[in-house]
C-alpha atoms as a PDB file:
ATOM      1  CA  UNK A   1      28.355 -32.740 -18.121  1.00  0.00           C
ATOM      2  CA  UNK A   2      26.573 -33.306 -15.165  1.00  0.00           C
ATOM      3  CA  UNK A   3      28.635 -33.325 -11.518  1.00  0.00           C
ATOM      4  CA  UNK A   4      28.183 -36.376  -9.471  1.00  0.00           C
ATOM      5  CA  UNK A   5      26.767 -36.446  -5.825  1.00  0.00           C
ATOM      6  CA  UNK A   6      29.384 -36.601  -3.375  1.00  0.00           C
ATOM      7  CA  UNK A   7      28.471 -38.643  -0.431  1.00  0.00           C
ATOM      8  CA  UNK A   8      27.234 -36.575   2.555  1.00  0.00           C
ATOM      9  CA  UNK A   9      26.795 -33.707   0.369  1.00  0.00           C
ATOM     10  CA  UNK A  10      23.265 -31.937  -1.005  1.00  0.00           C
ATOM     11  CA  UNK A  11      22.394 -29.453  -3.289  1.00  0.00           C
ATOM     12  CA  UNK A  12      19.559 -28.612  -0.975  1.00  0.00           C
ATOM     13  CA  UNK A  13      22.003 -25.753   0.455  1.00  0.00           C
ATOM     14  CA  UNK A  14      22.134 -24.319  -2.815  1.00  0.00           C
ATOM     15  CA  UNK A  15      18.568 -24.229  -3.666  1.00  0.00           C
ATOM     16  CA  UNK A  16      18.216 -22.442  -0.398  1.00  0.00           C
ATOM     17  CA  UNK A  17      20.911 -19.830  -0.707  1.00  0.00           C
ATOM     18  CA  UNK A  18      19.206 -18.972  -4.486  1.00  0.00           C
ATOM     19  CA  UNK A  19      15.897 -18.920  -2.505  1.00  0.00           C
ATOM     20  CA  UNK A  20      17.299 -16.555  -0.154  1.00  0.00           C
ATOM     21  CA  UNK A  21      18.826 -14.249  -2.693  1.00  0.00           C
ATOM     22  CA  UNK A  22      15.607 -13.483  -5.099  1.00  0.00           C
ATOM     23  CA  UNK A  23      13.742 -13.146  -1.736  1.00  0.00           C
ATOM     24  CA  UNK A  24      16.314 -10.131  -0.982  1.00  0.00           C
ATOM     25  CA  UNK A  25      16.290  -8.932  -4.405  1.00  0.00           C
ATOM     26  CA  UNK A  26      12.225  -9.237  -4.239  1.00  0.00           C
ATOM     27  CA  UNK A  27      12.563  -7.042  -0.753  1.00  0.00           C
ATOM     28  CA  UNK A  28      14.459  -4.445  -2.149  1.00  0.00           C
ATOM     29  CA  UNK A  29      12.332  -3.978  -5.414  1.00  0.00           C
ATOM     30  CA  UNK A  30       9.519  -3.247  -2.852  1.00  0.00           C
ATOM     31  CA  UNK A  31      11.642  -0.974  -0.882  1.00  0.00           C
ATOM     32  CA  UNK A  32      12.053   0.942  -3.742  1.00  0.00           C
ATOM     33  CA  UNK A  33       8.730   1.424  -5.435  1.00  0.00           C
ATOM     34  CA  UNK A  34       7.849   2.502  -2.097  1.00  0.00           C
ATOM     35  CA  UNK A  35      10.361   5.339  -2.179  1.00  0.00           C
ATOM     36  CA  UNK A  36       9.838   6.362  -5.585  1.00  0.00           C
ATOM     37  CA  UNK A  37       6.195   6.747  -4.743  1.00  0.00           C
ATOM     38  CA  UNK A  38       6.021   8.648  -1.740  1.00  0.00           C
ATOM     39  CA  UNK A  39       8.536  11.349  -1.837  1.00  0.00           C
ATOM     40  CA  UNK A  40       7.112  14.006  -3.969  1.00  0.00           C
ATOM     41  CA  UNK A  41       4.976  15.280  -1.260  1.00  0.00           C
ATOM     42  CA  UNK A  42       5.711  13.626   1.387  1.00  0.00           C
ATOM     43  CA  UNK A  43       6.926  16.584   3.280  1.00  0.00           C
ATOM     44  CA  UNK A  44       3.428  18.099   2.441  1.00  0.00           C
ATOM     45  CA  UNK A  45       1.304  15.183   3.938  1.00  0.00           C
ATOM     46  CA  UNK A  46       3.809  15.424   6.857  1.00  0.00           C
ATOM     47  CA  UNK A  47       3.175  19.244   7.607  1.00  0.00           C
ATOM     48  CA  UNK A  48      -0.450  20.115   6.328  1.00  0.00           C
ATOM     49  CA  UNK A  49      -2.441  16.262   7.175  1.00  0.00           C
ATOM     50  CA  UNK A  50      -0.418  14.988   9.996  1.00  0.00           C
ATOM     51  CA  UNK A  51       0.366  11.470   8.516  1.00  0.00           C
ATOM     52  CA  UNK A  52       2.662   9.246   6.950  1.00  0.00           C
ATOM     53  CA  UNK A  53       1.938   6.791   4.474  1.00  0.00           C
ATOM     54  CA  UNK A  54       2.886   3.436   5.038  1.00  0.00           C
ATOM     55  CA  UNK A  55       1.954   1.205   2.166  1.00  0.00           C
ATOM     56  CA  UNK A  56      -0.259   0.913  -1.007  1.00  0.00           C
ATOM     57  CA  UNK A  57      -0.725  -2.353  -1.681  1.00  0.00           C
ATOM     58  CA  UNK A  58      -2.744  -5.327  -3.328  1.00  0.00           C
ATOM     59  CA  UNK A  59      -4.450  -7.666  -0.849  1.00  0.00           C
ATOM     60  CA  UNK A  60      -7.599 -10.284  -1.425  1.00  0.00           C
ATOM     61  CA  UNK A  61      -5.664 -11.768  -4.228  1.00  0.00           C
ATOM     62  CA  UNK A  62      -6.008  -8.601  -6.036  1.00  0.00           C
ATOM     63  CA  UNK A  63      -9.526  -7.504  -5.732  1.00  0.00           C
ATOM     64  CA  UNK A  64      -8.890  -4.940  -3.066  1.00  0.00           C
ATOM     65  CA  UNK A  65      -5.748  -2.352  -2.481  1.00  0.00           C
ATOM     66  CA  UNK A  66      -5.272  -1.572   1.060  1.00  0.00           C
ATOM     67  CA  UNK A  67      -3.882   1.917   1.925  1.00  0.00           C
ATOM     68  CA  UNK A  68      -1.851   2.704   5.376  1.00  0.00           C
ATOM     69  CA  UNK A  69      -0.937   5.579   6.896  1.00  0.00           C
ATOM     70  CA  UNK A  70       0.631   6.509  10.543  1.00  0.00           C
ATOM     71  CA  UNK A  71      -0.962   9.722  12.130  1.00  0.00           C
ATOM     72  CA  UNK A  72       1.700  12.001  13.396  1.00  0.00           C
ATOM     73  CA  UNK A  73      -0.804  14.569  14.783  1.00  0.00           C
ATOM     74  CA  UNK A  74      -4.158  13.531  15.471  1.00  0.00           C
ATOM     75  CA  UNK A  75      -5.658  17.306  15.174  1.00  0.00           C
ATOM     76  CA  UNK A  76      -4.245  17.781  11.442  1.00  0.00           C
ATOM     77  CA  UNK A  77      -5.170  14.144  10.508  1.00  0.00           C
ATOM     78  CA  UNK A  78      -9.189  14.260  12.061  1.00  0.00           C
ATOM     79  CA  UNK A  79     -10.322  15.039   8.381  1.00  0.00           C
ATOM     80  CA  UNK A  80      -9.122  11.801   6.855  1.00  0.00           C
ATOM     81  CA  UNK A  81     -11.380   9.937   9.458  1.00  0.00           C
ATOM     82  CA  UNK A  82     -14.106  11.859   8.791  1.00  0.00           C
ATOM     83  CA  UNK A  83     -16.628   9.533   6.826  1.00  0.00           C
ATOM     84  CA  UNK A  84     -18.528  12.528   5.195  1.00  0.00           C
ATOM     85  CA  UNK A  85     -14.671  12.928   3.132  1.00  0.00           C
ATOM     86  CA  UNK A  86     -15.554  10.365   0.238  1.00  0.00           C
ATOM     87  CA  UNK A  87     -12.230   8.416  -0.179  1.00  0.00           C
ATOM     88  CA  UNK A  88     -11.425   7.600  -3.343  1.00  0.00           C
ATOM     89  CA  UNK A  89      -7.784   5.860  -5.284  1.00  0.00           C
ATOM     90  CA  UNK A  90      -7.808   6.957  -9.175  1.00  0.00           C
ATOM     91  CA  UNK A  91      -6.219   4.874 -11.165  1.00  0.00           C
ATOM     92  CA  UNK A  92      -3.201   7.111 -12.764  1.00  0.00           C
ATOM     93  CA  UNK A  93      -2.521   5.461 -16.258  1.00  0.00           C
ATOM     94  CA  UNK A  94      -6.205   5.186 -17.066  1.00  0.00           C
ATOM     95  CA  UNK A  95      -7.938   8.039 -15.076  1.00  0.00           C
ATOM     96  CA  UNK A  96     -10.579   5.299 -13.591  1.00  0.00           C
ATOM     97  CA  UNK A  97     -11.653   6.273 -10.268  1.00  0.00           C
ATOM     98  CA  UNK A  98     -11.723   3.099  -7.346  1.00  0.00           C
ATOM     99  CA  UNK A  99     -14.282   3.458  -4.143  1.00  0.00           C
ATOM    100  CA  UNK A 100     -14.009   2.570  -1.079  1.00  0.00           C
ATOM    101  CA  UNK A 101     -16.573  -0.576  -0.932  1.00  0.00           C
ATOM    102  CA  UNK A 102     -19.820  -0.511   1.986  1.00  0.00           C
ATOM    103  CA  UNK A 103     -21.397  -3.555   3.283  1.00  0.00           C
ATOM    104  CA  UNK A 104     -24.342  -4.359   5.148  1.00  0.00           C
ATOM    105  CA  UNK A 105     -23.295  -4.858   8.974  1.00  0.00           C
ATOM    106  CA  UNK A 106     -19.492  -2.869   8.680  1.00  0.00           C
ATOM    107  CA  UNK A 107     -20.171   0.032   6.393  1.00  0.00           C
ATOM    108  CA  UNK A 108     -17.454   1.224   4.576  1.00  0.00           C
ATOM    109  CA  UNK A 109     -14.420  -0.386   5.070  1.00  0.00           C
ATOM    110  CA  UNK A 110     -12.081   2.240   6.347  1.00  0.00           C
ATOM    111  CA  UNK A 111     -10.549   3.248   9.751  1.00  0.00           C
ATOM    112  CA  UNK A 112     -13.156   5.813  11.916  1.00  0.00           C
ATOM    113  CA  UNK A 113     -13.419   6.312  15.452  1.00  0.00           C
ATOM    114  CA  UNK A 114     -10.720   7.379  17.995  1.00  0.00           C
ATOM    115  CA  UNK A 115      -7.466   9.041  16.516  1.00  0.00           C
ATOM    116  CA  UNK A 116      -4.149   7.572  18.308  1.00  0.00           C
ATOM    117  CA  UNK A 117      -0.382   9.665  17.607  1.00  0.00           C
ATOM    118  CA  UNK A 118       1.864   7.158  16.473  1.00  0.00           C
ATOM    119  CA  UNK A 119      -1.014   4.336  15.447  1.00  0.00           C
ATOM    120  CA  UNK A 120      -1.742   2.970  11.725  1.00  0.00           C
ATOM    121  CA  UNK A 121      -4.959   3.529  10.022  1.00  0.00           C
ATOM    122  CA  UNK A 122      -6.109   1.517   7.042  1.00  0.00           C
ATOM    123  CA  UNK A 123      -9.089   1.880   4.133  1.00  0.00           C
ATOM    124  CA  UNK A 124      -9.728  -0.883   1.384  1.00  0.00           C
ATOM    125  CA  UNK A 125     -10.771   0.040  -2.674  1.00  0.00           C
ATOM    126  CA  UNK A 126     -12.238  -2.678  -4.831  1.00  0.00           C
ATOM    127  CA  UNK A 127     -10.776  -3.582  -7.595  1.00  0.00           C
ATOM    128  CA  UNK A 128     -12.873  -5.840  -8.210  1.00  0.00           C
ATOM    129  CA  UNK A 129     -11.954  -5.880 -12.377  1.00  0.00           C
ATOM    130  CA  UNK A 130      -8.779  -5.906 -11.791  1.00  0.00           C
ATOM    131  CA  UNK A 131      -7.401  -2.912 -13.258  1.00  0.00           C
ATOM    132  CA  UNK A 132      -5.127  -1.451 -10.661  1.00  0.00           C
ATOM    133  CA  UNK A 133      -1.825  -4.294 -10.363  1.00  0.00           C
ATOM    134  CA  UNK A 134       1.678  -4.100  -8.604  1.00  0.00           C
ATOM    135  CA  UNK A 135       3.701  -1.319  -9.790  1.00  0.00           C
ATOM    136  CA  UNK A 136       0.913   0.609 -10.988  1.00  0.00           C
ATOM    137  CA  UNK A 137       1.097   4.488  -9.996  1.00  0.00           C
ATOM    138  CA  UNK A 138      -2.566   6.031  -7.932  1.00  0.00           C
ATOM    139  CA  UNK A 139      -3.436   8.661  -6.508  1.00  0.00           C
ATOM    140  CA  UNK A 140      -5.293   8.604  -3.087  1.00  0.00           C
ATOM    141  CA  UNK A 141      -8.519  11.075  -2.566  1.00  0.00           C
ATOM    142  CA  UNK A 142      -9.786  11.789   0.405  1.00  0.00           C
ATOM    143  CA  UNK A 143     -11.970  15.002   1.035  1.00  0.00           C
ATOM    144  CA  UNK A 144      -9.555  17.770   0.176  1.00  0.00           C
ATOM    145  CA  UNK A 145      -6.544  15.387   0.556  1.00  0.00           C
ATOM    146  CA  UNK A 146      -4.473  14.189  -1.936  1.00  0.00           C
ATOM    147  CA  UNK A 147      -1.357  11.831  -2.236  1.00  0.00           C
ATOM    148  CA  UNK A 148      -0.080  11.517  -5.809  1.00  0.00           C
ATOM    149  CA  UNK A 149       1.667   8.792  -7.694  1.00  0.00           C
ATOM    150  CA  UNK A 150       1.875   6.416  -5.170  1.00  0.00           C
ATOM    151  CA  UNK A 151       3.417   3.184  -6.032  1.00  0.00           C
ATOM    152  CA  UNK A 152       1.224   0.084  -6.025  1.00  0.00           C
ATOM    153  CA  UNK A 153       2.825  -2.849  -4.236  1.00  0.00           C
END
């Protein structure tokens, strides 16, 4: 049985309170894979590289994951910006191995250059094929560092 429209009333403030709620729910989910990913050694990257990581996430409608991370202490981070480190995200469930991509008149596309306490740093992988997709577990490479089972957002 359907209800009938009372005058001066809308269903419009329904459809934008169910709106609201699976944008919250959709929030929270992302809260969470971001916990679950980061914790294991996340005092680790703290203590021995000097960073926090921020986010692992798709971006250019899924043919590139952009990784961030906040520098803590510039000294213990240096080697991440160092472009001799090959940076690398491997692809946990199938052991595939994403690069960072280089093009003509930028290079690679990660953050070099001048190291700032308390600033966030980025680098793009391709993923170009599509393998890697939300809520898919990586690990980051980069020279001797290593951040495991990150959560892809």
């Amino acid at each position: 049985m359907r209800r009938k429209a009372v005058a001066g009333r809308s269903a419009f403030p329904r459809f934008i309170a169910a709106w609201a709620c699976w944008g919250l729910l959709l929030l929270l989910s992302a809260c969470a894979a971001i916990d679950q990913g980061g914790r294991a050694g996340e005092a680790d990257t703290r203590e021995r590289w000097g960073i926090e990581i921020t986010s692992l996430r798709m971006t250019a409608a899924g043919h590139m994951i952009d990784f961030r991370y906040r520098v803590l202490n510039a000294e213990k981070a240096r080697p991440l910006f160092d472009r001799r480190n090959k940076a690398y995200l491997i692809d946990e469930a199938s052991g595939k191995v994403l690069s960072v991509p280089t093009t003509a008149k930028i290079g690679p596309l990660r953050t070099t250059g001048d190291i700032k306490e308390g600033s966030i740093y980025w680098m793009f992988f391709g993923n170009t094929t599509g393998l890697v997709k939300p809520g898919s577990r990586a690990t980051v490479v980069i020279g001797d560092f290593r951040a495991e089972h990150l959560v892809v957002e």
